[in-house]
Protein backbone atom coordinates (compact mmCIF):
# COMPACT_ATOMS: atom_id res chain seq x y z
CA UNK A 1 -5.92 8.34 -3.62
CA UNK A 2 -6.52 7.73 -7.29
CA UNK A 3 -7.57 11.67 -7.13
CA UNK A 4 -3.87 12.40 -5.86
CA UNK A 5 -1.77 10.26 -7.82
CA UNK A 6 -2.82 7.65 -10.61
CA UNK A 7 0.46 5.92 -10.70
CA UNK A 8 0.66 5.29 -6.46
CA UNK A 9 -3.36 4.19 -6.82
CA UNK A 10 -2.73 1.35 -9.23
CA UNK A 11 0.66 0.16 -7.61
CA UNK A 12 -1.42 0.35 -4.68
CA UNK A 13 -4.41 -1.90 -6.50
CA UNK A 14 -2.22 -4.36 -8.48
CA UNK A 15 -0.21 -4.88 -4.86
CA UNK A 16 -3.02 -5.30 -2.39
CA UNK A 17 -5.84 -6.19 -4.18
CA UNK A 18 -4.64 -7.99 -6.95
CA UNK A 19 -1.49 -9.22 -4.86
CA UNK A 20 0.73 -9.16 -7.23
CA UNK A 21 4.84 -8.64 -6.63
CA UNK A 22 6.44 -5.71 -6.99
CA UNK A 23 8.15 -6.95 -9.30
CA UNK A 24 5.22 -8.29 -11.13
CA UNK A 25 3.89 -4.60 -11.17
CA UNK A 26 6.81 -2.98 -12.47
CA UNK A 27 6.76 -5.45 -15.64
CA UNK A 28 2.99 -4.64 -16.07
CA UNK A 29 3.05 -0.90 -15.85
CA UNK A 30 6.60 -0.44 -17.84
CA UNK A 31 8.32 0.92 -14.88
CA UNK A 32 11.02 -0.40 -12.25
CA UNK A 33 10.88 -2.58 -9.43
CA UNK A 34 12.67 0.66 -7.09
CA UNK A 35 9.84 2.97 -8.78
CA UNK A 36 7.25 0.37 -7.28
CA UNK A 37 8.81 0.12 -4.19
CA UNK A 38 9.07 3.89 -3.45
CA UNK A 39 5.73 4.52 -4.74
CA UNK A 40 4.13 1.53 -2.89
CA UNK A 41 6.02 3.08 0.30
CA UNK A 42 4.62 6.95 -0.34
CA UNK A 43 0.68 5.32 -0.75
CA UNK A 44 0.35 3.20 2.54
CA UNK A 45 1.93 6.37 4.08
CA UNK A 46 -0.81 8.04 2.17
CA UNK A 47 -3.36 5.78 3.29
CA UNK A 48 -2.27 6.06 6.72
CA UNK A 49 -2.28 9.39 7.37
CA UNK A 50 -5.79 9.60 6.14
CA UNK A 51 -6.78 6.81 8.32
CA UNK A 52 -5.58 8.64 10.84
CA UNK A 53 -6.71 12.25 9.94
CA UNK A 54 -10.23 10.52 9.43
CA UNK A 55 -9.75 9.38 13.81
CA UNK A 56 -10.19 5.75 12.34
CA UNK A 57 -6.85 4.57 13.55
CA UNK A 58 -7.87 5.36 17.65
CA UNK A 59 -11.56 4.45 17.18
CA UNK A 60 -10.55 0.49 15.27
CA UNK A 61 -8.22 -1.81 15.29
CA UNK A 62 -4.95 -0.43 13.68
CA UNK A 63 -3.91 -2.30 10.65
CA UNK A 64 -0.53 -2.98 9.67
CA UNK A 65 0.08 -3.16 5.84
CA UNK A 66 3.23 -4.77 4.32
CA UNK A 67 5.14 -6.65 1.59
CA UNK A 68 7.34 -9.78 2.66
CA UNK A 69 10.42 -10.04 1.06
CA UNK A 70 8.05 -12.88 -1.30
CA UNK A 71 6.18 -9.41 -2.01
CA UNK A 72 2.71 -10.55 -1.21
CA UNK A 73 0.61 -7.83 0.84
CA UNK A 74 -0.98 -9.36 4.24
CA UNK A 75 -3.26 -6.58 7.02
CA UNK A 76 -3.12 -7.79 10.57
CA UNK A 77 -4.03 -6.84 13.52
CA UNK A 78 -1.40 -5.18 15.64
CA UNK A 79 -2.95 -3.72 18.86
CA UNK A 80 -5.62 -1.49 19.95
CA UNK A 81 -5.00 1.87 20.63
């Protein structure tokens, strides 16, 4: 990811690994909380479609990621397909 876009890779990183809010991200990299959001939204897509490109999605268990409204990033399992 970090090949396609810097910005979505570290929004990405500073929300899922380093679970940090959205907000929390937008005051670190000096941008706003709807920039976050929208990027955040465009690099799970990302990641997704990769996943699924790659045949992991029908060959694992599918993953779900997402922000609560407390913005903290949880995976879980959601089915097998």
């Amino acid at each position: 990811m970090a090949e396609l876009d810097q910005r979505q890779a570290s929004i990405y990183d500073l929300r899922f690994f380093a679970g940090l809010t959205g907000l929390e991200v937008a005051d670190a990299m000096g941008i706003s909380k709807r920039t976050v959001e929208l990027e955040w939204k465009m690099a799970k897509n990302w990641l997704a479609k990769e996943l699924s490109v790659a045949g992991i999605e029908s060959a694992i268990v599918r993953l779900e990621l997402d922000a609560n409204d407390a913005g903290t990033v949880s995976a879980h399992q959601v089915g097998i397909l």
